[in-house]
Protein backbone atom coordinates (compact mmCIF):
# COMPACT_ATOMS: atom_id res chain seq x y z
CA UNK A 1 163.15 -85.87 -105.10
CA UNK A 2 162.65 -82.73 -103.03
CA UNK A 3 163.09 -83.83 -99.88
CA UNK A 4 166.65 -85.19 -101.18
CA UNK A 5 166.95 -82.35 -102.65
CA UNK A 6 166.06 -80.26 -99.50
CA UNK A 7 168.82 -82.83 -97.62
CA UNK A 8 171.38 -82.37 -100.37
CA UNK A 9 171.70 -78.79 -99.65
CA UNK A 10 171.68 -79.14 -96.07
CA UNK A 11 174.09 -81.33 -95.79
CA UNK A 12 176.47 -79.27 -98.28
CA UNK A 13 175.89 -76.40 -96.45
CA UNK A 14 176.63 -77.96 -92.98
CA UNK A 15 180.02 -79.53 -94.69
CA UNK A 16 180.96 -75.87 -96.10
CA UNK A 17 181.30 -74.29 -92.72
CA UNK A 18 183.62 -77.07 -91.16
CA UNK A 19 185.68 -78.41 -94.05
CA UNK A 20 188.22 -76.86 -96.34
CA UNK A 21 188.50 -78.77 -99.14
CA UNK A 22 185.44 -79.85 -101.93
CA UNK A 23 183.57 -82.36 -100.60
CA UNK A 24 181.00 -84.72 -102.38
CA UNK A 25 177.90 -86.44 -101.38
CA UNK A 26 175.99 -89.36 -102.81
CA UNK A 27 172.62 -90.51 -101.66
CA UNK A 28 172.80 -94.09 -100.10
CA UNK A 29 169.57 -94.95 -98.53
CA UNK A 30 166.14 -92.48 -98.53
CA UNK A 31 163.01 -93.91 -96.58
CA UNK A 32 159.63 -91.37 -96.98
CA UNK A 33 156.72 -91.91 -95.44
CA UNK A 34 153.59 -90.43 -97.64
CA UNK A 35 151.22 -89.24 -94.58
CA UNK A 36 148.38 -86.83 -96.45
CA UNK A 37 148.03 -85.81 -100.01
CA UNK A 38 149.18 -82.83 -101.86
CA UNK A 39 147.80 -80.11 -103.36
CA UNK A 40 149.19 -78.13 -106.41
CA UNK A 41 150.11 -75.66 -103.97
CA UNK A 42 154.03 -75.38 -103.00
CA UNK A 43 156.06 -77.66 -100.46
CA UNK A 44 158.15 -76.45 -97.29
CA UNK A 45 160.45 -78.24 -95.50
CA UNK A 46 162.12 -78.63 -92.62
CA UNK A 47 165.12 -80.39 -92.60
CA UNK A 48 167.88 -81.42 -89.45
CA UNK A 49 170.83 -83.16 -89.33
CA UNK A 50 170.72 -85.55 -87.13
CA UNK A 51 174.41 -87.26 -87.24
CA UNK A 52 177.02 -86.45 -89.49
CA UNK A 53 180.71 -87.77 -89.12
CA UNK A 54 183.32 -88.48 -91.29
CA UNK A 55 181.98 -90.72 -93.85
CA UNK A 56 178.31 -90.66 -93.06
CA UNK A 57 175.43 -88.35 -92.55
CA UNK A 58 171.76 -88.94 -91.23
CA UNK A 59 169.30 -86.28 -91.80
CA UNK A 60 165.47 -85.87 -91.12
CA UNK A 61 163.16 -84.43 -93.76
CA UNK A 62 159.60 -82.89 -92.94
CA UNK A 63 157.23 -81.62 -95.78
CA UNK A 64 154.24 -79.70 -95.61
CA UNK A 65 151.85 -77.40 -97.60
CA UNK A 66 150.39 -74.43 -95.84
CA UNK A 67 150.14 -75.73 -92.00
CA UNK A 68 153.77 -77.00 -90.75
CA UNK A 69 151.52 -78.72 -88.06
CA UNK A 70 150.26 -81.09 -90.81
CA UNK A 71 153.13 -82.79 -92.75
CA UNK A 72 152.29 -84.62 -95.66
CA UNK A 73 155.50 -86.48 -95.64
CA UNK A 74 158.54 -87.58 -93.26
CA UNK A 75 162.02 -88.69 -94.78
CA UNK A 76 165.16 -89.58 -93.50
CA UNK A 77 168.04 -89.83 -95.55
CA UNK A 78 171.34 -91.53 -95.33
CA UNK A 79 174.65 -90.07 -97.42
CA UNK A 80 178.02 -91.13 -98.15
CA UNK A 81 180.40 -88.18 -97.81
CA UNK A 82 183.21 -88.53 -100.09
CA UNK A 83 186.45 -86.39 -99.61
């Protein structure tokens, strides 16, 4: 859910800057790959869009806690932009 999250907002924020008029976007696929385990401590992450075009949008999602050299998880995410 963060990591989608963390996408989400990415991917709105990219879309602000280049197109006028409201824009939604709806999660299609999400693929995460649980590489450590977590602590209680906070998440960061790293997030890049990798393709967006008209109708679609690929973005990569790393998470980590405390070293960004040790993710404990790797996402990508596919969304459905709907004008």
């Amino acid at each position: 859910m963060f990591m989608e999250y963390a996408a989400e907002q990415e991917l709105q924020s990219s879309l602000g800057e280049h197109v006028e008029a409201e824009v939604e976007v709806e999660a299609i696929t999400i693929n995460v790959d649980y590489l450590r385990p977590t602590t209680s401590n906070g998440l960061s992450a790293a997030v890049t869009l990798t393709k967006q075009g008209r109708r679609l949008a690929i973005i990569d999602i790393t998470a980590w806690q405390n070293n960004e050299a040790k993710p404990v998880a790797k996402a990508t995410c596919s969304f459905a932009i709907i004008r």
